[in-house]
PDB file of N, CA and C in Angstrom:
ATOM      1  N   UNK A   1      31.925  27.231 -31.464  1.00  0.00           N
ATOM      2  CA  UNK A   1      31.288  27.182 -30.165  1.00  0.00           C
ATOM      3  C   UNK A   1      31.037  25.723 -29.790  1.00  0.00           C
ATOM      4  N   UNK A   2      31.508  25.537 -28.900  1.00  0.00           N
ATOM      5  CA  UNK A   2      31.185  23.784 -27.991  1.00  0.00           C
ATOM      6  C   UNK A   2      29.794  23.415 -27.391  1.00  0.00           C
ATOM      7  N   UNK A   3      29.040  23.166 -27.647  1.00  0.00           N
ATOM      8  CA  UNK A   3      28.549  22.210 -27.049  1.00  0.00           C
ATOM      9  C   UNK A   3      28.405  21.708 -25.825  1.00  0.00           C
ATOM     10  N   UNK A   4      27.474  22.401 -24.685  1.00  0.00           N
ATOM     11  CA  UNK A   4      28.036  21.966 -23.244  1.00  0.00           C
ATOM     12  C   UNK A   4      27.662  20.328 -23.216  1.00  0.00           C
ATOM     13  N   UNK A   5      28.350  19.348 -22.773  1.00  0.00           N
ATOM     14  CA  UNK A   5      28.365  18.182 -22.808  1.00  0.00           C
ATOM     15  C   UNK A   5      28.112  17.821 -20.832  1.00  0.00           C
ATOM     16  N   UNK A   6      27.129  17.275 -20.654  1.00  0.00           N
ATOM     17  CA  UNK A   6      26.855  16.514 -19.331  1.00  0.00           C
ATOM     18  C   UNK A   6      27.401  15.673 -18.950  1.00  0.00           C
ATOM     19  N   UNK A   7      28.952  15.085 -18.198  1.00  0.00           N
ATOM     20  CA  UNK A   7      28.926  13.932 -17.595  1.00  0.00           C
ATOM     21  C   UNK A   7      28.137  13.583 -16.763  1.00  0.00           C
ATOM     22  N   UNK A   8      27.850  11.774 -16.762  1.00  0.00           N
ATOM     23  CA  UNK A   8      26.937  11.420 -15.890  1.00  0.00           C
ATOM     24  C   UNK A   8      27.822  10.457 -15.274  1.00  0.00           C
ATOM     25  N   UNK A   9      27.654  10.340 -13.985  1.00  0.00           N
ATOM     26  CA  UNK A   9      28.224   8.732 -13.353  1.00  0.00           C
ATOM     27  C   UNK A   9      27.637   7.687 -14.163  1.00  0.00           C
ATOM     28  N   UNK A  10      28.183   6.532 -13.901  1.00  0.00           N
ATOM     29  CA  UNK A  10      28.153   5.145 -14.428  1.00  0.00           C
ATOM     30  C   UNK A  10      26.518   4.850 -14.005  1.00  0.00           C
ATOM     31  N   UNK A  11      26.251   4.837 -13.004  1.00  0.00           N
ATOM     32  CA  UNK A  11      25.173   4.641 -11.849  1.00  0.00           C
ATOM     33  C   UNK A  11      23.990   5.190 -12.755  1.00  0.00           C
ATOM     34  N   UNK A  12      24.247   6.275 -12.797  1.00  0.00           N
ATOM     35  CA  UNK A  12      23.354   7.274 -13.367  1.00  0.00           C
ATOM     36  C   UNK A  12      23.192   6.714 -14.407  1.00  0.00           C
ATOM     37  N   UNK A  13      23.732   6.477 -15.642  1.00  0.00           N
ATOM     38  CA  UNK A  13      23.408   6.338 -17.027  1.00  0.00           C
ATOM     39  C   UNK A  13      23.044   4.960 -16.995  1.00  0.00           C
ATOM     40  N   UNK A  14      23.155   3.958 -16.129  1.00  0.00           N
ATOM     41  CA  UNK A  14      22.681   2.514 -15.563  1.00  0.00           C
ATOM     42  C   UNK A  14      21.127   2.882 -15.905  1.00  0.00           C
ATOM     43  N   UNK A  15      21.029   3.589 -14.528  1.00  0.00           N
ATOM     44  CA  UNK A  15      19.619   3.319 -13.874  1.00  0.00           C
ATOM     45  C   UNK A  15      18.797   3.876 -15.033  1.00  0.00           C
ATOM     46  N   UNK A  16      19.212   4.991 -15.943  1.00  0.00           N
ATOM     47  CA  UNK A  16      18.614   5.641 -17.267  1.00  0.00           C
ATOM     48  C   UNK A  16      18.117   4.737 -18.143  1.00  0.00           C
ATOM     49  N   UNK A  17      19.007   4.028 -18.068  1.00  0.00           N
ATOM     50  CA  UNK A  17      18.684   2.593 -19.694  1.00  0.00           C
ATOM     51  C   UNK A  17      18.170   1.263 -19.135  1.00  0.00           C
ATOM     52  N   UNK A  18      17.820   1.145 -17.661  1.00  0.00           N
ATOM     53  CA  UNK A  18      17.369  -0.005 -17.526  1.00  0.00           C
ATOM     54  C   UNK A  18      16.241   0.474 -16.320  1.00  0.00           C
ATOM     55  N   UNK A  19      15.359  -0.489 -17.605  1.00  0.00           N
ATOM     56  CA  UNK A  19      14.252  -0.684 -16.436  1.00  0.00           C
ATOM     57  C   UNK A  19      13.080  -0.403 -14.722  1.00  0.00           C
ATOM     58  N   UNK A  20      12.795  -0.217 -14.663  1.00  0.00           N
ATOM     59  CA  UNK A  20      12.668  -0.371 -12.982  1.00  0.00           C
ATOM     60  C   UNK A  20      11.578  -1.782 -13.125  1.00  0.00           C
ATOM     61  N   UNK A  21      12.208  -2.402 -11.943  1.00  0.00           N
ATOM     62  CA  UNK A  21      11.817  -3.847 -11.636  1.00  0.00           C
ATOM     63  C   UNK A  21      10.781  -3.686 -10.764  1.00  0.00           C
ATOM     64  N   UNK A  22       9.560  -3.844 -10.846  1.00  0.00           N
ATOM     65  CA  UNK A  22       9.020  -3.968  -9.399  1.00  0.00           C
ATOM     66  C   UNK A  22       7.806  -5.379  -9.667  1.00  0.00           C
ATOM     67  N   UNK A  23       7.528  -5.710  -8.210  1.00  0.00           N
ATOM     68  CA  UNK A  23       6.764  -7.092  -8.110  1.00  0.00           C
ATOM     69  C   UNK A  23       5.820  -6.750  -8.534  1.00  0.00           C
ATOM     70  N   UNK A  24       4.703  -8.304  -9.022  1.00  0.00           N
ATOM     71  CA  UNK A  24       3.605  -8.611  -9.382  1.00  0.00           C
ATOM     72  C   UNK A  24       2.706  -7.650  -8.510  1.00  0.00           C
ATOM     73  N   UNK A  25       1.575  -7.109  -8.822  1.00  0.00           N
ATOM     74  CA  UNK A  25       0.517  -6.694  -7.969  1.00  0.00           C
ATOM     75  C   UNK A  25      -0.064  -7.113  -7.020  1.00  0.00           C
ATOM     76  N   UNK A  26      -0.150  -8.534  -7.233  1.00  0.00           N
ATOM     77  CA  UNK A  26      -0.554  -9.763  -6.222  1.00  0.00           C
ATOM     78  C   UNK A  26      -0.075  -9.583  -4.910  1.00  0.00           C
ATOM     79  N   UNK A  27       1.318  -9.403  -5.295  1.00  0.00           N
ATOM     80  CA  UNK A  27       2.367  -9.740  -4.090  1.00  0.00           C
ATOM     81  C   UNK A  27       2.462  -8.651  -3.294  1.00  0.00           C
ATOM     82  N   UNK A  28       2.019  -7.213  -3.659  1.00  0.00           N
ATOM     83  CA  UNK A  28       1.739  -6.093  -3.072  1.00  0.00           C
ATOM     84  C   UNK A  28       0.980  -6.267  -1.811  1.00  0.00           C
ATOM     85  N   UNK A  29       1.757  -5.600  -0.641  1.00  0.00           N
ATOM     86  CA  UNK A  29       0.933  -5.982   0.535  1.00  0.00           C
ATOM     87  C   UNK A  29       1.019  -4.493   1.367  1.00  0.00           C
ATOM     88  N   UNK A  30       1.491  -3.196   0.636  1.00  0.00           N
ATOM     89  CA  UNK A  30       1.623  -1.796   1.148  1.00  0.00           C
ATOM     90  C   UNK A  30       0.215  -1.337   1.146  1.00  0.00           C
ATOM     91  N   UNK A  31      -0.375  -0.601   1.809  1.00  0.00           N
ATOM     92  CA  UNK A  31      -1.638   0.097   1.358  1.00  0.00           C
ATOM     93  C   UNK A  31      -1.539   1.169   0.197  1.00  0.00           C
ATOM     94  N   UNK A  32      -0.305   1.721  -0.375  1.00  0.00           N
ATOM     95  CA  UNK A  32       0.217   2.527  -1.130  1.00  0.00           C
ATOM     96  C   UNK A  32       1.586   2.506  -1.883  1.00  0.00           C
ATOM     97  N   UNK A  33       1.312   2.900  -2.924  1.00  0.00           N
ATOM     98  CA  UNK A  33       2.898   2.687  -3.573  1.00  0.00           C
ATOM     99  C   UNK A  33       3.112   3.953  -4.296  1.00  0.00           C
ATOM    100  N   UNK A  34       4.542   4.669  -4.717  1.00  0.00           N
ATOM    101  CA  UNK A  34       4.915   5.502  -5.446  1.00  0.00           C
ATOM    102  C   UNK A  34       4.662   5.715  -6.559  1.00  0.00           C
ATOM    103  N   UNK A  35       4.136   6.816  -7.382  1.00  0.00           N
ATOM    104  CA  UNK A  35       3.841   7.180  -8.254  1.00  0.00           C
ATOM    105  C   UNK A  35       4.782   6.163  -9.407  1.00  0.00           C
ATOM    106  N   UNK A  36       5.421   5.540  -9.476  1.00  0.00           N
ATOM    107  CA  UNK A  36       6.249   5.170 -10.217  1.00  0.00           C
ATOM    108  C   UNK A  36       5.752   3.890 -10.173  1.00  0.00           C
ATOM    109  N   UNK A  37       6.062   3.410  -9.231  1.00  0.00           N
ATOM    110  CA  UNK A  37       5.115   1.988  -9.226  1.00  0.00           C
ATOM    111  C   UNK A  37       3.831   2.048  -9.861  1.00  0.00           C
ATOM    112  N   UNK A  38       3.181   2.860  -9.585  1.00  0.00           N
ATOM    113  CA  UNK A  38       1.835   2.929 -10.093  1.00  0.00           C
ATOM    114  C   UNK A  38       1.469   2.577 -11.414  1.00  0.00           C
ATOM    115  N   UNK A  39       2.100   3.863 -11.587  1.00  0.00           N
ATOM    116  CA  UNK A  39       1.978   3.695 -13.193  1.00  0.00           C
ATOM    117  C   UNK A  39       2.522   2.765 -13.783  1.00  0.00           C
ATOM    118  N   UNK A  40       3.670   2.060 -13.536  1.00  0.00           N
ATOM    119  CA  UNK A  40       3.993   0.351 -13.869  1.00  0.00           C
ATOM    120  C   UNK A  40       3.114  -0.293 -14.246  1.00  0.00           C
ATOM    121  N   UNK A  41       1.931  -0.413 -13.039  1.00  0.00           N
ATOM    122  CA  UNK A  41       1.108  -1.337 -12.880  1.00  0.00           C
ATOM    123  C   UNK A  41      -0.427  -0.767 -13.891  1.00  0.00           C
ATOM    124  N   UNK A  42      -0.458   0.348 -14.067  1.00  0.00           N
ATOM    125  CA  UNK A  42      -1.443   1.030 -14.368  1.00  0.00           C
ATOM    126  C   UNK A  42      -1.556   0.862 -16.311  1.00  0.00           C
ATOM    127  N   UNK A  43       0.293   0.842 -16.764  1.00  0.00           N
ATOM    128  CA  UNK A  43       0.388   1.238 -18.017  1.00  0.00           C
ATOM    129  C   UNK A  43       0.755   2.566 -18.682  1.00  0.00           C
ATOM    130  N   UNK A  44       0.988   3.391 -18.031  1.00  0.00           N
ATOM    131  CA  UNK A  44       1.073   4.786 -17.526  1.00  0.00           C
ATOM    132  C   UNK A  44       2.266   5.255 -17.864  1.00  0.00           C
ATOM    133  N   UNK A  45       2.463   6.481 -18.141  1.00  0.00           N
ATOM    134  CA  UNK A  45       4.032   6.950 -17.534  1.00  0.00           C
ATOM    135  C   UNK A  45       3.565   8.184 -15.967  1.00  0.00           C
ATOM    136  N   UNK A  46       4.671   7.907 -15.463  1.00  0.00           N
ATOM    137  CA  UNK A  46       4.272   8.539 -14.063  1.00  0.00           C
ATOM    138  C   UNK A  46       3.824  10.092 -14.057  1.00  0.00           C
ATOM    139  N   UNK A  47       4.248  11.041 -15.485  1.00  0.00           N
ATOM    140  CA  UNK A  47       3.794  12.030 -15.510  1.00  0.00           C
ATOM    141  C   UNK A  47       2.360  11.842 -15.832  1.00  0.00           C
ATOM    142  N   UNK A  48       1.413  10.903 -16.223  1.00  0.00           N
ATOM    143  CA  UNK A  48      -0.124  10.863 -16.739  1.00  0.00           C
ATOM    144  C   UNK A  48      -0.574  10.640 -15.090  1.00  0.00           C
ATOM    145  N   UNK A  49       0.024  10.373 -13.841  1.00  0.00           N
ATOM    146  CA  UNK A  49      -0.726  10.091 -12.678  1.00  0.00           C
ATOM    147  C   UNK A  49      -0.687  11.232 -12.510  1.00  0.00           C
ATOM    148  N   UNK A  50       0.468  12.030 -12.262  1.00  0.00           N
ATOM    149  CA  UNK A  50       0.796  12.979 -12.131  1.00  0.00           C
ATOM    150  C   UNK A  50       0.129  14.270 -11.995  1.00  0.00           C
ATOM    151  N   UNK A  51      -0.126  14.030 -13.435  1.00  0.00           N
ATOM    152  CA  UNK A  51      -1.405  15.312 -14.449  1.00  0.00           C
ATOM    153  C   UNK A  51      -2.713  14.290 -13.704  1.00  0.00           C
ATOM    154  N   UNK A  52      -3.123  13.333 -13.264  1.00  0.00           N
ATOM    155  CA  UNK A  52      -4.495  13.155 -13.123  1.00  0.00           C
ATOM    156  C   UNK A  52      -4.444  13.752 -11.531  1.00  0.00           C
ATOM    157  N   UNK A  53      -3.178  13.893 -10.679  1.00  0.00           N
ATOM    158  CA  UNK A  53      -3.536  14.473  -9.683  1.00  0.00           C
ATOM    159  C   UNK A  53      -3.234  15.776  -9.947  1.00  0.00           C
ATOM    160  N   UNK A  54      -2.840  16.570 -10.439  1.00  0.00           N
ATOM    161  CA  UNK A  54      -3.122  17.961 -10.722  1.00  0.00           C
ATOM    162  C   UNK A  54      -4.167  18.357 -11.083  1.00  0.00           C
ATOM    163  N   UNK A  55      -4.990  18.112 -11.952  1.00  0.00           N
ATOM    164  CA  UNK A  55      -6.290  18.072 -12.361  1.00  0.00           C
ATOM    165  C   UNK A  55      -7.586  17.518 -11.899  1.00  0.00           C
ATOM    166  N   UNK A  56      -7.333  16.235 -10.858  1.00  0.00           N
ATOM    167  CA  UNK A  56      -8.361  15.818  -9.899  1.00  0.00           C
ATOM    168  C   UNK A  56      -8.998  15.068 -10.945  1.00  0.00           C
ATOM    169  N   UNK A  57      -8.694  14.364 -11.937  1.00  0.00           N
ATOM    170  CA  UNK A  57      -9.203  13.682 -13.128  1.00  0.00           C
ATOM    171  C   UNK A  57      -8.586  11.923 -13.045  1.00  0.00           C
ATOM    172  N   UNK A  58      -8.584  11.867 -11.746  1.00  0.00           N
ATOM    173  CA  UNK A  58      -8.243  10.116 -11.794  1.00  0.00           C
ATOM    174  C   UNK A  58      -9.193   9.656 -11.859  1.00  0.00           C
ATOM    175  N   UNK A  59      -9.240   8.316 -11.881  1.00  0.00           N
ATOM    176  CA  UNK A  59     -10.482   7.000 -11.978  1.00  0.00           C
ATOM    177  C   UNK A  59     -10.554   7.033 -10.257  1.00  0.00           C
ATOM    178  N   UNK A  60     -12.070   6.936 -10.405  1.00  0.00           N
ATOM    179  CA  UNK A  60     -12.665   6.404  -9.143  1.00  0.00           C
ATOM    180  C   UNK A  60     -11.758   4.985  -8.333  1.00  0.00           C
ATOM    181  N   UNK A  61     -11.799   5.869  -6.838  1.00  0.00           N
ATOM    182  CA  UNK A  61     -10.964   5.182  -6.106  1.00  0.00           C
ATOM    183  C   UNK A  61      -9.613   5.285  -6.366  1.00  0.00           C
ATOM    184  N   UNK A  62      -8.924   6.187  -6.999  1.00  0.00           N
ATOM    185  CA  UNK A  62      -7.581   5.946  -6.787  1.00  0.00           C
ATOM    186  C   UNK A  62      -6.906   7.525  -6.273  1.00  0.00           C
ATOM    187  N   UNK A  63      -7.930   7.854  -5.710  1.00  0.00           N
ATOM    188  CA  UNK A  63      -7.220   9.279  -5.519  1.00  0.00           C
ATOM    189  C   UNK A  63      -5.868   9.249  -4.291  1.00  0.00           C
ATOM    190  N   UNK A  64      -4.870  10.053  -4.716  1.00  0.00           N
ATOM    191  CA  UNK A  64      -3.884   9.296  -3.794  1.00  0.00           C
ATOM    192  C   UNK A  64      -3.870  10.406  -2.719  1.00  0.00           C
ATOM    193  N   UNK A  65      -2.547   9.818  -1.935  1.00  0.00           N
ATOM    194  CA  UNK A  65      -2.519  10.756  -0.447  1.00  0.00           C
ATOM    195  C   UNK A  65      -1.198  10.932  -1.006  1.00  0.00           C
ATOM    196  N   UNK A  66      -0.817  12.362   0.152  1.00  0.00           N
ATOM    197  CA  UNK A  66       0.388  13.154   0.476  1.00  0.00           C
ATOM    198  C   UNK A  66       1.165  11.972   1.314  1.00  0.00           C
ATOM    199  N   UNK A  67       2.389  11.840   0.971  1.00  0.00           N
ATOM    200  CA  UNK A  67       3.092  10.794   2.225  1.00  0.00           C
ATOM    201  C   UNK A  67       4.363  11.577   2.366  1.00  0.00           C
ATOM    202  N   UNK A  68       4.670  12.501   2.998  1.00  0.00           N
ATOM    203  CA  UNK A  68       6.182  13.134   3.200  1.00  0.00           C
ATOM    204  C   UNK A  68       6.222  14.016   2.013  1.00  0.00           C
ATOM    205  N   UNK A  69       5.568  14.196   1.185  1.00  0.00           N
ATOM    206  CA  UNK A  69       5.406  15.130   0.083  1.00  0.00           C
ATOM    207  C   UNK A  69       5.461  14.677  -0.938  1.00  0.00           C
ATOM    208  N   UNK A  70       5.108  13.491  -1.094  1.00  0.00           N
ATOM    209  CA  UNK A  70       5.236  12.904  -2.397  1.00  0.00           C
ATOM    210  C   UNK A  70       3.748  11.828  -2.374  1.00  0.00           C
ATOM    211  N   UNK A  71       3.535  11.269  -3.273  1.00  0.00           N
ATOM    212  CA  UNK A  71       1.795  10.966  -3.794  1.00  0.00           C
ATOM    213  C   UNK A  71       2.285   9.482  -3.571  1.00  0.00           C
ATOM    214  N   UNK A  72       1.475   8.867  -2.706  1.00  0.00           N
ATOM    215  CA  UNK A  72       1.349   7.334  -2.860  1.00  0.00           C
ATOM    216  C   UNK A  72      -0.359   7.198  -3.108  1.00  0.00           C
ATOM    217  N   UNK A  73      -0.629   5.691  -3.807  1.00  0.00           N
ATOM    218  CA  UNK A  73      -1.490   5.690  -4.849  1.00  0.00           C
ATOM    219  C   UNK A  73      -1.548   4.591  -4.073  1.00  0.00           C
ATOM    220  N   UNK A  74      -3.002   4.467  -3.642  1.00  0.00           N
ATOM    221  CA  UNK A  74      -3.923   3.177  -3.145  1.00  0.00           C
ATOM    222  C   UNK A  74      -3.938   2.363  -3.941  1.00  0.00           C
ATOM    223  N   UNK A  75      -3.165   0.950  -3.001  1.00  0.00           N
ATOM    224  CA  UNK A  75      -3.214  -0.438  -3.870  1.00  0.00           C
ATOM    225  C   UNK A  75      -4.727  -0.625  -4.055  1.00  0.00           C
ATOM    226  N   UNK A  76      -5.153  -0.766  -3.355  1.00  0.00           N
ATOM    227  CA  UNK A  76      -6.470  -1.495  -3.665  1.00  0.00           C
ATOM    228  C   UNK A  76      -7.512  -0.644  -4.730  1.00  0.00           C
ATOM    229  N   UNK A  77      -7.003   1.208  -5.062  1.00  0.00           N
ATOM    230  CA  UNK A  77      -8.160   1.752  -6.070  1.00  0.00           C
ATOM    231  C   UNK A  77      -7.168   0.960  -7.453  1.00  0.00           C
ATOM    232  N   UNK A  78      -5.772   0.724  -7.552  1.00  0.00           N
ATOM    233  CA  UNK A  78      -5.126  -0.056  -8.583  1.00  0.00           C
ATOM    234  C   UNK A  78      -5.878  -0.964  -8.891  1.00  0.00           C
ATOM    235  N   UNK A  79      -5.894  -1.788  -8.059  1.00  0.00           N
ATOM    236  CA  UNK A  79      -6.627  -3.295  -7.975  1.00  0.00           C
ATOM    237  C   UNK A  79      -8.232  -2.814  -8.572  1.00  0.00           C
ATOM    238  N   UNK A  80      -8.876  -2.144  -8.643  1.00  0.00           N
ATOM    239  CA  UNK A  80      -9.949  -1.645  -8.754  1.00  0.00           C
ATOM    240  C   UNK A  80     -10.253  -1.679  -9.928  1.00  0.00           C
ATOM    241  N   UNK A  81      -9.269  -0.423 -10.388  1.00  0.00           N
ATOM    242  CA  UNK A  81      -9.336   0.476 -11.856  1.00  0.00           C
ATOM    243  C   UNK A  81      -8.561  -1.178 -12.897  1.00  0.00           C
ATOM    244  N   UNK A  82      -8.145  -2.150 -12.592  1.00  0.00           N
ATOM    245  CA  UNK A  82      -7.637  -2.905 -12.947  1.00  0.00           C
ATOM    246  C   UNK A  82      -8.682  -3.855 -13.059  1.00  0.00           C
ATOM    247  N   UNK A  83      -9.799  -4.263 -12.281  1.00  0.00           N
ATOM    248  CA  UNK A  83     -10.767  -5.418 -12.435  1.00  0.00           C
ATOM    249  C   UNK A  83      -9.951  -6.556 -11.730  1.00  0.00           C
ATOM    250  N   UNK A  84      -8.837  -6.188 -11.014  1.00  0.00           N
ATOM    251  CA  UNK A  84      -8.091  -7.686 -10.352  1.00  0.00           C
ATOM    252  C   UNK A  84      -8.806  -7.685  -8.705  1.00  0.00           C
ATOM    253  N   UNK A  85      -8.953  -9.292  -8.704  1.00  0.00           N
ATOM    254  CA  UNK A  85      -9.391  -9.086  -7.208  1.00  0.00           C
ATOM    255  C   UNK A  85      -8.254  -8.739  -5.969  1.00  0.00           C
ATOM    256  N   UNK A  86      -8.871  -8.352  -5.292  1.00  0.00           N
ATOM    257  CA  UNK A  86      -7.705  -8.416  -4.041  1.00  0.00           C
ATOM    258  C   UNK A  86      -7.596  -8.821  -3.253  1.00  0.00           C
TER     259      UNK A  86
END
């Protein structure tokens, strides 16, 4: 019996093994950023924001909003839960 085997595009198995790049916090000038970003900045993996918005168990000030159906996360409760000024 075989083994179903997944091809992936090139693209795909790229973006898998490298990184996501995003700017300093500083330089942040959105009122909100993607769950992904977040947790970048947070230390996080994006499923722990995730679970804190399923559960309503985030840190003060960072509760995020609905944006098109997906969770953007207040720069400034980041900046917060972080002790960085803004």
């Amino acid at each position: 019996m075989n083994p179903i085997i997944t091809q992936h595009s090139a693209d795909t198995r790229r973006a898998a093994l490298e990184p996501q790049q995003f700017p300093p916090l500083e330089l942040v000038n959105r009122p909100t950023v993607p769950t992904e970003q977040a947790a970048h900045y947070l230390l996080r993996r994006p499923q722990t924001l995730r679970g804190w918005h399923s559960q309503g168990t985030y840190p003060d000030g960072l509760r995020p909003v609905r944006l098109n159906g997906r969770l953007g996360w207040p720069v400034a409760g980041i900046r917060r839960v972080l002790g960085v000024a803004a």
